[in-house]
PDB file of N, CA and C in Angstrom:
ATOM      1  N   UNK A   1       0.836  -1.167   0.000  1.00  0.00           N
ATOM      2  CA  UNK A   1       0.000   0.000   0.000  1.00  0.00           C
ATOM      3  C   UNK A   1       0.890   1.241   0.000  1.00  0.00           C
ATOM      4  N   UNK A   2       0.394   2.066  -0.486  1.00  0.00           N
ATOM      5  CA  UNK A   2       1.270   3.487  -0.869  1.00  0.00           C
ATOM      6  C   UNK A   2       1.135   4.332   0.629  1.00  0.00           C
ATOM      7  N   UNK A   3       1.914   4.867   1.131  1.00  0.00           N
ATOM      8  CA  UNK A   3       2.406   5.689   1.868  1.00  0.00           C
ATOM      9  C   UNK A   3       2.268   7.376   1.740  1.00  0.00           C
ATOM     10  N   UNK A   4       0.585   7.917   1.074  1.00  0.00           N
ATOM     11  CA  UNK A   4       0.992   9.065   1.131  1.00  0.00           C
ATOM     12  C   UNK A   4       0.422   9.618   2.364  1.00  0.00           C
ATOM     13  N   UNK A   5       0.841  11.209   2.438  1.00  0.00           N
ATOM     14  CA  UNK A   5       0.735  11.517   3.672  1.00  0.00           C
ATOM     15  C   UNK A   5      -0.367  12.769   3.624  1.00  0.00           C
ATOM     16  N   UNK A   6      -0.721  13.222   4.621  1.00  0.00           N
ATOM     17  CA  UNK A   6      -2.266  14.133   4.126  1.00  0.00           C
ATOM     18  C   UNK A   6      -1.350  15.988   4.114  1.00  0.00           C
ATOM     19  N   UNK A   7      -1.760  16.205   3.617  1.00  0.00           N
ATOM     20  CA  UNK A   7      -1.044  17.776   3.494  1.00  0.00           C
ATOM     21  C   UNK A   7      -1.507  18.807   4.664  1.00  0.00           C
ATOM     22  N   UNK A   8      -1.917  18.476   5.902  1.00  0.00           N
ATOM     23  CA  UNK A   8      -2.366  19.704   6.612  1.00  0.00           C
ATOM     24  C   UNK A   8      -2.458  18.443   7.662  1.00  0.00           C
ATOM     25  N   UNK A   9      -2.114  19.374   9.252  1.00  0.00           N
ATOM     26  CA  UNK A   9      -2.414  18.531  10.471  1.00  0.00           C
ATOM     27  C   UNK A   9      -3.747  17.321  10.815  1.00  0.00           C
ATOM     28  N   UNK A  10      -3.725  16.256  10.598  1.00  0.00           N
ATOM     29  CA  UNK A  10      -4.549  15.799  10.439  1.00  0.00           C
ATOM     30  C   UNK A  10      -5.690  15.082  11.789  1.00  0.00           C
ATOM     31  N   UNK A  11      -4.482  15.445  13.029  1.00  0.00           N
ATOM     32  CA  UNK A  11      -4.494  15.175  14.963  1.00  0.00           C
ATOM     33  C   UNK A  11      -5.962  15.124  15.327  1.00  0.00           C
ATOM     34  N   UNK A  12      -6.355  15.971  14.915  1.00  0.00           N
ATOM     35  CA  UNK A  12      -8.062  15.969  15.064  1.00  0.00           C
ATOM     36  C   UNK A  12      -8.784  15.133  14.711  1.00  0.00           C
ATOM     37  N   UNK A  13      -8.399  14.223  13.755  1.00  0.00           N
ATOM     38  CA  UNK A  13      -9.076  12.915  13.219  1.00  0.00           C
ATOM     39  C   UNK A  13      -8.997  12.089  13.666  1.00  0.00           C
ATOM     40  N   UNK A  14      -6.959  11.467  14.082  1.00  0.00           N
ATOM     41  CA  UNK A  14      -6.827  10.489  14.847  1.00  0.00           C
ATOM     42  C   UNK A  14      -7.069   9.855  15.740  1.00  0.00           C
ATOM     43  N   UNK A  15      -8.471  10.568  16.540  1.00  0.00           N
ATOM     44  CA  UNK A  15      -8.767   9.364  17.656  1.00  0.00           C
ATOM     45  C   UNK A  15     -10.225   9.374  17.331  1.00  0.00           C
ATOM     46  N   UNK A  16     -11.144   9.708  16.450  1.00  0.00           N
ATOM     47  CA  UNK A  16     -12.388   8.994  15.814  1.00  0.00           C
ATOM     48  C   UNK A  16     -11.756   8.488  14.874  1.00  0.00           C
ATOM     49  N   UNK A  17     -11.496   8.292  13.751  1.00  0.00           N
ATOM     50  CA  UNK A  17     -11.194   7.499  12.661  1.00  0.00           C
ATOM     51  C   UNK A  17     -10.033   6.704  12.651  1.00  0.00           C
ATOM     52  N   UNK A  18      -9.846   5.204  12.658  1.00  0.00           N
ATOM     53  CA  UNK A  18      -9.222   4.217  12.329  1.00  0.00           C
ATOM     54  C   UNK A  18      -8.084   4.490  11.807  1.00  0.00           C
ATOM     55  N   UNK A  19      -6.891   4.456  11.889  1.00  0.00           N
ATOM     56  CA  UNK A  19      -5.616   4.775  11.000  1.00  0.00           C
ATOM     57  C   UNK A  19      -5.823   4.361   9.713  1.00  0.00           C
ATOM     58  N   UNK A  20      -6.210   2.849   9.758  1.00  0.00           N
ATOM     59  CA  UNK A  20      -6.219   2.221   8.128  1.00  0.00           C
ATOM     60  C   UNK A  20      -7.247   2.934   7.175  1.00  0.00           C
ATOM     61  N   UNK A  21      -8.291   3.501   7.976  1.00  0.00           N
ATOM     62  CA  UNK A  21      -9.206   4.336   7.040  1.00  0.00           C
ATOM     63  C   UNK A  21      -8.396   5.823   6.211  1.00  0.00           C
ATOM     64  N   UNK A  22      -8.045   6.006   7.182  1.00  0.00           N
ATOM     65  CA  UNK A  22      -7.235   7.367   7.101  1.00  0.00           C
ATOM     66  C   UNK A  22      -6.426   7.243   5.711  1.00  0.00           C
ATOM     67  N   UNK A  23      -5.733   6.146   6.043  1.00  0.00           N
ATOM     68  CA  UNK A  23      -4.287   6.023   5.266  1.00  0.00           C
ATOM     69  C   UNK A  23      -4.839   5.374   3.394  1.00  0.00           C
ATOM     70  N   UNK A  24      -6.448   4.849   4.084  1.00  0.00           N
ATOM     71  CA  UNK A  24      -6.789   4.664   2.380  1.00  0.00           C
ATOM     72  C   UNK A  24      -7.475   6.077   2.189  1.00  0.00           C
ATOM     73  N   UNK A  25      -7.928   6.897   2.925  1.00  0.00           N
ATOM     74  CA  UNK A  25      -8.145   8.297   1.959  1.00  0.00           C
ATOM     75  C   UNK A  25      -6.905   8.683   1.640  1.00  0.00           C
ATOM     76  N   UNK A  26      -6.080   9.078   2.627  1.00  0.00           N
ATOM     77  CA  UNK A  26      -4.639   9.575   2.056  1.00  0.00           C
ATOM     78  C   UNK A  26      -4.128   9.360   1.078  1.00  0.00           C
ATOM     79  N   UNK A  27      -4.325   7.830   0.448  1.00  0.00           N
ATOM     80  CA  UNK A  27      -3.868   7.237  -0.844  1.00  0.00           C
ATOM     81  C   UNK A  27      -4.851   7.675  -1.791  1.00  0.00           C
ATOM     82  N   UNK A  28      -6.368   7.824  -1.238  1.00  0.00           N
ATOM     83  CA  UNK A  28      -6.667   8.807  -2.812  1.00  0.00           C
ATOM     84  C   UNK A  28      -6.829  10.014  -3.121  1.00  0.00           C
ATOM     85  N   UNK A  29      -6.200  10.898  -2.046  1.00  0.00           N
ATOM     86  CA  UNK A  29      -5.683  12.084  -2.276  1.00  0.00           C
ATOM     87  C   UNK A  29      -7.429  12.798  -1.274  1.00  0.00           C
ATOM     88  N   UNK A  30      -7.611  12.064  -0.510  1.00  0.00           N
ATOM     89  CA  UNK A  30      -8.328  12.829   0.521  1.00  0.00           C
ATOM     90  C   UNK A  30      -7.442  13.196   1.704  1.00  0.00           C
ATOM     91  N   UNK A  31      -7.017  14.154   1.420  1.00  0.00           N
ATOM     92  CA  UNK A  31      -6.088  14.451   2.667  1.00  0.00           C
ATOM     93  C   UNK A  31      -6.041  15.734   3.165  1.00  0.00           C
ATOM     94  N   UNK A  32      -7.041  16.050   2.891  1.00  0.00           N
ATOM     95  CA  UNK A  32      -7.399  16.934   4.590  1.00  0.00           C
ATOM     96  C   UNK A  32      -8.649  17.308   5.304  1.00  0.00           C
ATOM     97  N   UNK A  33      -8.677  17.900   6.595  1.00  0.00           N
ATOM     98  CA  UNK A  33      -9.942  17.529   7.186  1.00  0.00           C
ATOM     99  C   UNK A  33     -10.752  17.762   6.456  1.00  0.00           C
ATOM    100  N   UNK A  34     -11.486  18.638   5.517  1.00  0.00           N
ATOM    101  CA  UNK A  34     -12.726  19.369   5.070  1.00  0.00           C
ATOM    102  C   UNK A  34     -12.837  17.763   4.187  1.00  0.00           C
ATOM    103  N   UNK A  35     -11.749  17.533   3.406  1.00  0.00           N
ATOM    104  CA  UNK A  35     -12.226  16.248   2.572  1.00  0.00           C
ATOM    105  C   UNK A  35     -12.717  14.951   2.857  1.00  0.00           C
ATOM    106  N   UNK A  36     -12.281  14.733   3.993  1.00  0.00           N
ATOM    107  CA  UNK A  36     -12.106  13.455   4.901  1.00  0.00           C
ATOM    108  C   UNK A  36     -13.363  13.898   5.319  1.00  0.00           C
ATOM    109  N   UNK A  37     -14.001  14.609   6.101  1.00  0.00           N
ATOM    110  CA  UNK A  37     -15.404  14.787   6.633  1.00  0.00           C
ATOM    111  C   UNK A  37     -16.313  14.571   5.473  1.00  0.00           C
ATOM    112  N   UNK A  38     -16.163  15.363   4.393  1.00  0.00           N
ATOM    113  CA  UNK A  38     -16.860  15.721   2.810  1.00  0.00           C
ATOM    114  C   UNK A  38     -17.177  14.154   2.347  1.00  0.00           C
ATOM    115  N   UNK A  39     -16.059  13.296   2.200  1.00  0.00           N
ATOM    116  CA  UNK A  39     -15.950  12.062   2.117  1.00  0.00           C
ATOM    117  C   UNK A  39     -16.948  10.802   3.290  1.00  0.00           C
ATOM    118  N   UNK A  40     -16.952  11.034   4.327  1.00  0.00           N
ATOM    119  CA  UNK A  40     -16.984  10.193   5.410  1.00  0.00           C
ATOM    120  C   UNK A  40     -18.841  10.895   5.832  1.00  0.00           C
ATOM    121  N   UNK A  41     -18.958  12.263   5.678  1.00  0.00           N
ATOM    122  CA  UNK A  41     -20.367  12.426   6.143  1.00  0.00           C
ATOM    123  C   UNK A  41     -20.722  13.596   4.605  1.00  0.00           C
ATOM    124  N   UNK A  42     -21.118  12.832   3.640  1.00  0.00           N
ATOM    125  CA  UNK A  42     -21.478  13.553   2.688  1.00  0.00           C
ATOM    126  C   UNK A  42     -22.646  14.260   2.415  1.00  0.00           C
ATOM    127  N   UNK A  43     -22.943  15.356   1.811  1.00  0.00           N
ATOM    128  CA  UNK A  43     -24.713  16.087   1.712  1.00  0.00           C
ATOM    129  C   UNK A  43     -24.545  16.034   0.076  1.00  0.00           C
ATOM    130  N   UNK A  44     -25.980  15.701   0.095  1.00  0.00           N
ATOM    131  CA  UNK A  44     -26.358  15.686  -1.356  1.00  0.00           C
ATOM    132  C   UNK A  44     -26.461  17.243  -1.918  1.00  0.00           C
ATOM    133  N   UNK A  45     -26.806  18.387  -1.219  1.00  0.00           N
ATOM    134  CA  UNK A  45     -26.536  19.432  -1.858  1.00  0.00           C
ATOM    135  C   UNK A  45     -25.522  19.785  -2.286  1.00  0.00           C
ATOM    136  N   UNK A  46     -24.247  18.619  -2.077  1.00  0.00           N
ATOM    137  CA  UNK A  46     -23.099  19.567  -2.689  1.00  0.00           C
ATOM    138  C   UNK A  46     -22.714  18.499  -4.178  1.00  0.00           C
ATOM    139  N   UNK A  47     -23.905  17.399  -4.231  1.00  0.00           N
ATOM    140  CA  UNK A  47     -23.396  16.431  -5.446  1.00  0.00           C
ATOM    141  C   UNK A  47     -23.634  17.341  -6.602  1.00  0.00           C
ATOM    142  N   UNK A  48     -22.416  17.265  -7.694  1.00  0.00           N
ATOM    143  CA  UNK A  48     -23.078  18.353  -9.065  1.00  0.00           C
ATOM    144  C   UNK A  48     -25.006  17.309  -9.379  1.00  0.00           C
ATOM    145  N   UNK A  49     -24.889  18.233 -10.603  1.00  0.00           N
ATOM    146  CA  UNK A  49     -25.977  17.621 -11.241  1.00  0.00           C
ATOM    147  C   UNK A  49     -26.039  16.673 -12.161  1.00  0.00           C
ATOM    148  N   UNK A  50     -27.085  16.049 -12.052  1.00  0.00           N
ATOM    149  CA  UNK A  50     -26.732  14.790 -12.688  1.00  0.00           C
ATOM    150  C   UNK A  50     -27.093  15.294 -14.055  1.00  0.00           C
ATOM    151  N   UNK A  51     -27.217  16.346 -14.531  1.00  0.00           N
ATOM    152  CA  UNK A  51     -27.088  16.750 -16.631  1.00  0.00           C
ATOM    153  C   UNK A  51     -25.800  16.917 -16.971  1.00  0.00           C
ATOM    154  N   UNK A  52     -24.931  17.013 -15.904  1.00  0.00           N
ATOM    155  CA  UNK A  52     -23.661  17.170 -15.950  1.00  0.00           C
ATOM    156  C   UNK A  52     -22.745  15.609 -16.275  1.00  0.00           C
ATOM    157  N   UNK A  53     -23.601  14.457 -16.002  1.00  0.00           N
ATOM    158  CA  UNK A  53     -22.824  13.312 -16.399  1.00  0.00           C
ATOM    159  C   UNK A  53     -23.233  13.230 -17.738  1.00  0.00           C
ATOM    160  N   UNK A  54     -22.350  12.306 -18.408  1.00  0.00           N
ATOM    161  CA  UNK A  54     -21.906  12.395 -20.268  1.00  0.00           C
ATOM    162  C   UNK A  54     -23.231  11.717 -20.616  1.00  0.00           C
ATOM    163  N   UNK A  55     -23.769  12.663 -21.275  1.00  0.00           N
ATOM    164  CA  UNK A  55     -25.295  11.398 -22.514  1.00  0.00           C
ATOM    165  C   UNK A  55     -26.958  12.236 -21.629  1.00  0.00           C
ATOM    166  N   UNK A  56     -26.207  12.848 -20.526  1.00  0.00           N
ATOM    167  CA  UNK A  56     -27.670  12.604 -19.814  1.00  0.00           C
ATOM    168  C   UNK A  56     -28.576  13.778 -20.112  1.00  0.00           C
ATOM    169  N   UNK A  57     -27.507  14.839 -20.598  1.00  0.00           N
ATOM    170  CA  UNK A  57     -28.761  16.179 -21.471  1.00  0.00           C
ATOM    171  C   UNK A  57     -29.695  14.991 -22.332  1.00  0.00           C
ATOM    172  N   UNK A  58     -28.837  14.824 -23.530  1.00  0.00           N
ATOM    173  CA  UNK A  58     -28.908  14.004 -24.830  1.00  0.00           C
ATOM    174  C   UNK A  58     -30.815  13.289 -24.691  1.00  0.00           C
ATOM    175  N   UNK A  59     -30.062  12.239 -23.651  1.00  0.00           N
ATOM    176  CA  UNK A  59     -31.045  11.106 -23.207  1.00  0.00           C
ATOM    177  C   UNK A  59     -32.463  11.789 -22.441  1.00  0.00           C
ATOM    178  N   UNK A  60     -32.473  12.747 -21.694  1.00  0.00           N
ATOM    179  CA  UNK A  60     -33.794  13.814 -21.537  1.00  0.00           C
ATOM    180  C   UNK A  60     -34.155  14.429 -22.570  1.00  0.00           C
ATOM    181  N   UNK A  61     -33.717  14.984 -23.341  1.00  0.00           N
ATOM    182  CA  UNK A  61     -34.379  15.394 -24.596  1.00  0.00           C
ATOM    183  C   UNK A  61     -34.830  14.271 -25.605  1.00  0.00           C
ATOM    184  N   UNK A  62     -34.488  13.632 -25.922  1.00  0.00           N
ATOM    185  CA  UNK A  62     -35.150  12.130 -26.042  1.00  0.00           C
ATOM    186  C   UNK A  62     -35.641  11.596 -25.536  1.00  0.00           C
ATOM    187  N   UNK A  63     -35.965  11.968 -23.812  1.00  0.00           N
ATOM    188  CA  UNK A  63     -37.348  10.695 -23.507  1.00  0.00           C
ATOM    189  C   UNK A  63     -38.248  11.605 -23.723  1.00  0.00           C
ATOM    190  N   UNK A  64     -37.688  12.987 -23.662  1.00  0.00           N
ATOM    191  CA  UNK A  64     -39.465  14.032 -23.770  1.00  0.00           C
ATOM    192  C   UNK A  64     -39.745  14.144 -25.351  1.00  0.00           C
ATOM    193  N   UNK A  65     -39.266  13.394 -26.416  1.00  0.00           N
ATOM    194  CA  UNK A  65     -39.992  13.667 -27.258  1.00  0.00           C
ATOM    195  C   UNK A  65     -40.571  12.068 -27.799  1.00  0.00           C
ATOM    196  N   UNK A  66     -40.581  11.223 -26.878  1.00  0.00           N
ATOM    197  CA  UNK A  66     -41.360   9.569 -27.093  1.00  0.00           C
ATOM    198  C   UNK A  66     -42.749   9.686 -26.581  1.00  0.00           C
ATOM    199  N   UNK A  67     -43.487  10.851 -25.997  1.00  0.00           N
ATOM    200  CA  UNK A  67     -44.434  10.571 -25.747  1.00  0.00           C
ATOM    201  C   UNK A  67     -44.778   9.220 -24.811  1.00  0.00           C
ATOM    202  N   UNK A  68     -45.888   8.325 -24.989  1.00  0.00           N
ATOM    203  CA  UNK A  68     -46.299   7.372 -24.627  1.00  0.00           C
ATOM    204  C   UNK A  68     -45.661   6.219 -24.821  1.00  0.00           C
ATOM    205  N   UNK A  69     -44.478   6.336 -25.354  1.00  0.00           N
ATOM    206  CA  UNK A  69     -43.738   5.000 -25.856  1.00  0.00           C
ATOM    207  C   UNK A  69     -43.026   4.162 -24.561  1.00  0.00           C
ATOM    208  N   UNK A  70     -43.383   3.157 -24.534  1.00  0.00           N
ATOM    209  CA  UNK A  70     -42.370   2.572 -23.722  1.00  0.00           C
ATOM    210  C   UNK A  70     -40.691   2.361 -23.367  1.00  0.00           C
ATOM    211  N   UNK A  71     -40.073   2.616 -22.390  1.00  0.00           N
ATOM    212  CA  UNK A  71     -38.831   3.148 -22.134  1.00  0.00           C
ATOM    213  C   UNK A  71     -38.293   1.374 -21.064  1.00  0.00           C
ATOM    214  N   UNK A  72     -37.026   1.347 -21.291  1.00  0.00           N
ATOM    215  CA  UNK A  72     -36.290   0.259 -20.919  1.00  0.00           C
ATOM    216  C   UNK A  72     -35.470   0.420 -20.118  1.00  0.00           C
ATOM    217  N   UNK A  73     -35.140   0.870 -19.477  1.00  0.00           N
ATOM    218  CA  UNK A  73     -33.405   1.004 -18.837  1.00  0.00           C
ATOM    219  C   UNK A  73     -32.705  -0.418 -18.269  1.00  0.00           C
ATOM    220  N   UNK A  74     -31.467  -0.504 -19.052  1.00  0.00           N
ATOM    221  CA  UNK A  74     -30.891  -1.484 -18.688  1.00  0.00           C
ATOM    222  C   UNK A  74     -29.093  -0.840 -18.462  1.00  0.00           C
ATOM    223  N   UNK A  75     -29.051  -2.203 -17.458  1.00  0.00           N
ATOM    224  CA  UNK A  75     -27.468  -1.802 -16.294  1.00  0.00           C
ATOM    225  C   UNK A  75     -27.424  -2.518 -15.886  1.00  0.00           C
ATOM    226  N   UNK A  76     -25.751  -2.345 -15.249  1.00  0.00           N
ATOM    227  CA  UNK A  76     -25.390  -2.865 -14.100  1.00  0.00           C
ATOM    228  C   UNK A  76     -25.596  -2.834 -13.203  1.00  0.00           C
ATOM    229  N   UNK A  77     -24.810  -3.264 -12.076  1.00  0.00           N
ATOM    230  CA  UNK A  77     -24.724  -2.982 -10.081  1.00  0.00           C
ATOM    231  C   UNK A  77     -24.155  -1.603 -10.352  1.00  0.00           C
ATOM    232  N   UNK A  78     -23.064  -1.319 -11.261  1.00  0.00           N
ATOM    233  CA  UNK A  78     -23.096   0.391 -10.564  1.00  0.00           C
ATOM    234  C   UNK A  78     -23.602   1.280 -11.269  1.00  0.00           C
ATOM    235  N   UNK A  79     -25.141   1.063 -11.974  1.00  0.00           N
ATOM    236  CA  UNK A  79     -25.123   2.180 -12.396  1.00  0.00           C
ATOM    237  C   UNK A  79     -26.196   2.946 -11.880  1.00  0.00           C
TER     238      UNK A  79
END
């Protein structure tokens, strides 16, 4: 496991959160408090919008012009 380290005092965390938790945000570049909280207790007001993921204008303007037609959605587990 990679060894990075969080860029700002991180002391305030270390005795609620688990080291090993810590040390896997650290490795994905959650490394500092605001992120680690942002990460760990998240609000949906701060998720962008979902027209902002790729296809999904596209795909609303195309279901609003099917009218009554029947619609399918098919996926995976993550989608």
């Amino acid at each position: 496991m990679k060894n990075k380290k969080p860029v700002e005092d991180m002391s305030i965390l270390e005795n609620s959160i688990h080291p090993l938790i810590l040390k896997l945000l650290y490795n994905r570049d959650v490394n500092t408090v605001d992120k680690v909280m942002a990460f760990l207790k998240p609000n949906i007001e701060l998720l962008p919008s979902p027209l902002e993921l790729y296809g999904v204008a596209e795909a609303v303007k195309l279901i609003n012009t099917m009218g009554d037609a029947h619609i399918r959605v098919v996926g995976d587990y993550d989608v």
